[in-house]
C-alpha atoms as a PDB file:
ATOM      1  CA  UNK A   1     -29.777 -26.414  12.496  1.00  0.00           C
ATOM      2  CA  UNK A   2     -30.354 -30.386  12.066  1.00  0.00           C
ATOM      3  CA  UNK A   3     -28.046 -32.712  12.267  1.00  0.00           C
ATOM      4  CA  UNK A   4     -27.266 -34.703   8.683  1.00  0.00           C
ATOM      5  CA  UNK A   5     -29.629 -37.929  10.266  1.00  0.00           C
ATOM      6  CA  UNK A   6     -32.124 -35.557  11.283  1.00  0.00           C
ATOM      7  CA  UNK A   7     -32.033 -34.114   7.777  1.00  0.00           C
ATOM      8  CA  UNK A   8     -32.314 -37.200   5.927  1.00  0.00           C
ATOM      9  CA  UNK A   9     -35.033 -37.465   7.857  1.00  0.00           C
ATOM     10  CA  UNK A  10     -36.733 -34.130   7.868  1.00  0.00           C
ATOM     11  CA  UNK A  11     -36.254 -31.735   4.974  1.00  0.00           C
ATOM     12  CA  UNK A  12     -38.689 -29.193   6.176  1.00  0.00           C
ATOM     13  CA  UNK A  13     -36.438 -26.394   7.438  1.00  0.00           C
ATOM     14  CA  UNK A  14     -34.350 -27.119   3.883  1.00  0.00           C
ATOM     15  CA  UNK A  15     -37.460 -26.563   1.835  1.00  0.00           C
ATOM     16  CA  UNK A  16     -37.958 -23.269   4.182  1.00  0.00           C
ATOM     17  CA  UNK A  17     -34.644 -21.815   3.850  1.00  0.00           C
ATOM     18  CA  UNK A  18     -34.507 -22.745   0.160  1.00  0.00           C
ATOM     19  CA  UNK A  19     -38.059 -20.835  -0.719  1.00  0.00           C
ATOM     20  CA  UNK A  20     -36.142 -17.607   0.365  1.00  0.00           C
ATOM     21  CA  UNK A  21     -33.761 -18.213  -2.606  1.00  0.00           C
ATOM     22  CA  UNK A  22     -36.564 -19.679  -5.335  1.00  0.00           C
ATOM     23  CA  UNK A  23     -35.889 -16.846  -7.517  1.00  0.00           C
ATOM     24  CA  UNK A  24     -31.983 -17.561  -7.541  1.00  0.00           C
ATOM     25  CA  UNK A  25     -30.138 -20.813  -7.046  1.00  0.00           C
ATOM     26  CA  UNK A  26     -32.687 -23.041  -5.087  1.00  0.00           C
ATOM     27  CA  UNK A  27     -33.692 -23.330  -9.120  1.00  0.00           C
ATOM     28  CA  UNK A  28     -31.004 -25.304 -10.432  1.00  0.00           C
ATOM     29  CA  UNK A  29     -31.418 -27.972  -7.877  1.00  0.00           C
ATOM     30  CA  UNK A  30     -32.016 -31.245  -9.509  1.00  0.00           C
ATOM     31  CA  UNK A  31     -35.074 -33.186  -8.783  1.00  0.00           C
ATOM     32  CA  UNK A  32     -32.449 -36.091  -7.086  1.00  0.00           C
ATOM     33  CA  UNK A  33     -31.872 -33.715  -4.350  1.00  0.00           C
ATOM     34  CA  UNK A  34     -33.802 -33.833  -1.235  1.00  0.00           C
ATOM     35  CA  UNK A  35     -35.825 -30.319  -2.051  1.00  0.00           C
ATOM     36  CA  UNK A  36     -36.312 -28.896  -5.065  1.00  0.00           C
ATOM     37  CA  UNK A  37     -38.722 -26.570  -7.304  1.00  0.00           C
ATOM     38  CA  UNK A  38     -41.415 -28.015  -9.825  1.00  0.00           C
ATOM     39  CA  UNK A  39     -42.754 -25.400 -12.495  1.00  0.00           C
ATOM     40  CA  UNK A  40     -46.199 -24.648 -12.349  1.00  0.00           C
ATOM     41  CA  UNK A  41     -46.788 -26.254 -16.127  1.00  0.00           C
ATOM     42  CA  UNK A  42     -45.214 -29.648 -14.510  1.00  0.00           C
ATOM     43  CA  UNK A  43     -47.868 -29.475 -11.449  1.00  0.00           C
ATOM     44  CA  UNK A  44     -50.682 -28.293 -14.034  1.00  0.00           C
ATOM     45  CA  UNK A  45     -49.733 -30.766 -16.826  1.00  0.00           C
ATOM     46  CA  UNK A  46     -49.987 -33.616 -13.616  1.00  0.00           C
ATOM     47  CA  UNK A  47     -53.664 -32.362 -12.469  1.00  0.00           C
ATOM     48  CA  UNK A  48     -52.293 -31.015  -9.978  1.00  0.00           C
ATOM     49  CA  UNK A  49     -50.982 -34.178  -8.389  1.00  0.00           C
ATOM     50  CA  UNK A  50     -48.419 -32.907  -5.856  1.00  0.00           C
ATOM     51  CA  UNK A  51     -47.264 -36.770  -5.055  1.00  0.00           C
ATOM     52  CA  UNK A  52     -43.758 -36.873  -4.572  1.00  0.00           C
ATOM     53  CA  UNK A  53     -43.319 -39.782  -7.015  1.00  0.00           C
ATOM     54  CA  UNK A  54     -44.599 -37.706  -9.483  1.00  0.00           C
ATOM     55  CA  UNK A  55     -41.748 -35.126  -9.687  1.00  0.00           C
ATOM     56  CA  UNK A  56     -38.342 -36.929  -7.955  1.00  0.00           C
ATOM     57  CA  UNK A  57     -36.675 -38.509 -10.202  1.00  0.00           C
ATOM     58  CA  UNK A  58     -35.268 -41.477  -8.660  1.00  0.00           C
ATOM     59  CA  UNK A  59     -31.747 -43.104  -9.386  1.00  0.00           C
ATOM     60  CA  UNK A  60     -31.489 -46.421  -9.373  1.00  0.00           C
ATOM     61  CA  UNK A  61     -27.947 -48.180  -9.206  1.00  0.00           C
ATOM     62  CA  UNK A  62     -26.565 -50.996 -11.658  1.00  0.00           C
ATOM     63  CA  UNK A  63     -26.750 -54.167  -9.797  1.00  0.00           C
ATOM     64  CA  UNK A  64     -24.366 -57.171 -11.141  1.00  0.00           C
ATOM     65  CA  UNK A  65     -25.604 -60.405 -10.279  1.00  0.00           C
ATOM     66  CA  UNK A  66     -24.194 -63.688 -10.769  1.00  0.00           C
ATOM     67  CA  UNK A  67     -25.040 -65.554 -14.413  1.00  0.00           C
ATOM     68  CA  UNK A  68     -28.477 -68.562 -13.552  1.00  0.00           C
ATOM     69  CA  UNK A  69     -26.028 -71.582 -14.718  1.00  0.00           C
ATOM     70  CA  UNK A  70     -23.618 -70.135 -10.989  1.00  0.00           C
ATOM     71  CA  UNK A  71     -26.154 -69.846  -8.957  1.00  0.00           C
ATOM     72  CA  UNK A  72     -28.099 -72.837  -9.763  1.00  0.00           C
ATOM     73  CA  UNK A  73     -24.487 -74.985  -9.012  1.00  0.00           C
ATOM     74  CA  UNK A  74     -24.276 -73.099  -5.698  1.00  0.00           C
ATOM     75  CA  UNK A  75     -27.578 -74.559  -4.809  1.00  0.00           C
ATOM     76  CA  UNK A  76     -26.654 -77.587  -6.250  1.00  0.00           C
ATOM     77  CA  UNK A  77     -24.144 -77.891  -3.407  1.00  0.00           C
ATOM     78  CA  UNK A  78     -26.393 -76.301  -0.477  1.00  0.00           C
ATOM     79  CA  UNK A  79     -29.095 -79.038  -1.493  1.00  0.00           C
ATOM     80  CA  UNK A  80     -25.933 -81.590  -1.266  1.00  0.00           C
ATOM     81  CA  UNK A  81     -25.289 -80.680   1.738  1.00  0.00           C
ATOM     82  CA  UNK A  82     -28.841 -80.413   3.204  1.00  0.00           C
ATOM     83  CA  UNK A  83     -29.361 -84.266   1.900  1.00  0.00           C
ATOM     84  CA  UNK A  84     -26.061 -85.719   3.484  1.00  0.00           C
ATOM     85  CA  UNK A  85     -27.283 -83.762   7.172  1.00  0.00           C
ATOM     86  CA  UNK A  86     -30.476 -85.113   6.422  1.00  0.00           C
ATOM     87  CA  UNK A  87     -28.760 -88.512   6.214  1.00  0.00           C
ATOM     88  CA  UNK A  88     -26.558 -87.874   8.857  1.00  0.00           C
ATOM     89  CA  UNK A  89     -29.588 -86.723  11.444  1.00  0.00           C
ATOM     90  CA  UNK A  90     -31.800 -89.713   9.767  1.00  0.00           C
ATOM     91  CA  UNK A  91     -28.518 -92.436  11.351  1.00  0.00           C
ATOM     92  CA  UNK A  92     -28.468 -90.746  14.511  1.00  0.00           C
ATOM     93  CA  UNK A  93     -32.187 -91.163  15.252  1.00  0.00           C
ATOM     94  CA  UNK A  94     -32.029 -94.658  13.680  1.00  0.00           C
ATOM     95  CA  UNK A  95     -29.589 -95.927  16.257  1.00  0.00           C
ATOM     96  CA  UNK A  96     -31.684 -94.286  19.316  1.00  0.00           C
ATOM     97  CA  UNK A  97     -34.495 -96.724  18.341  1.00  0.00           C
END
């Protein structure tokens, strides 16, 4: 048996055991789960295209990101403080001279 990182990483003895029980409850497995079963229609109605990407269905999470006016002031203040080191570094190598 394979550890769960092993799994993640190869599904092959899942997809083995599971093709023992595609006439039972290896069916209802959602295409989101690491193996599952495509109908022969699907596979036909695809030309036979048996890329992955074309039956997984992939679930994307929600991603909240800050509103443009925020993160154009938090630049605002990195590019602040950029130009004052700038300054800062500019003095120092102005009074080595």
């Amino acid at each position: 048996m394979l550890s769960e990182a092993e799994h993640t990483k190869n599904n092959l003895p899942d997809v083995l055991a599971r093709r023992g029980q595609r006439h039972s409850s290896a069916l209802q497995r959602s295409r989101t789960d690491q193996s599952f079963f495509v109908p022969k229609a699907d596979i036909a109605g695809n030309d036979h295209d048996l890329s992955i990407n074309r039956c997984k269905e992939v679930v994307h999470a929600a991603r909240e990101h800050l509103p443009p006016q925020e993160i154009l002031a938090k630049l605002a203040v990195l590019e602040a403080e950029i130009a004052s080191g700038m300054k800062a570094l500019e003095a120092m190598l102005s009074q080595e001279a």
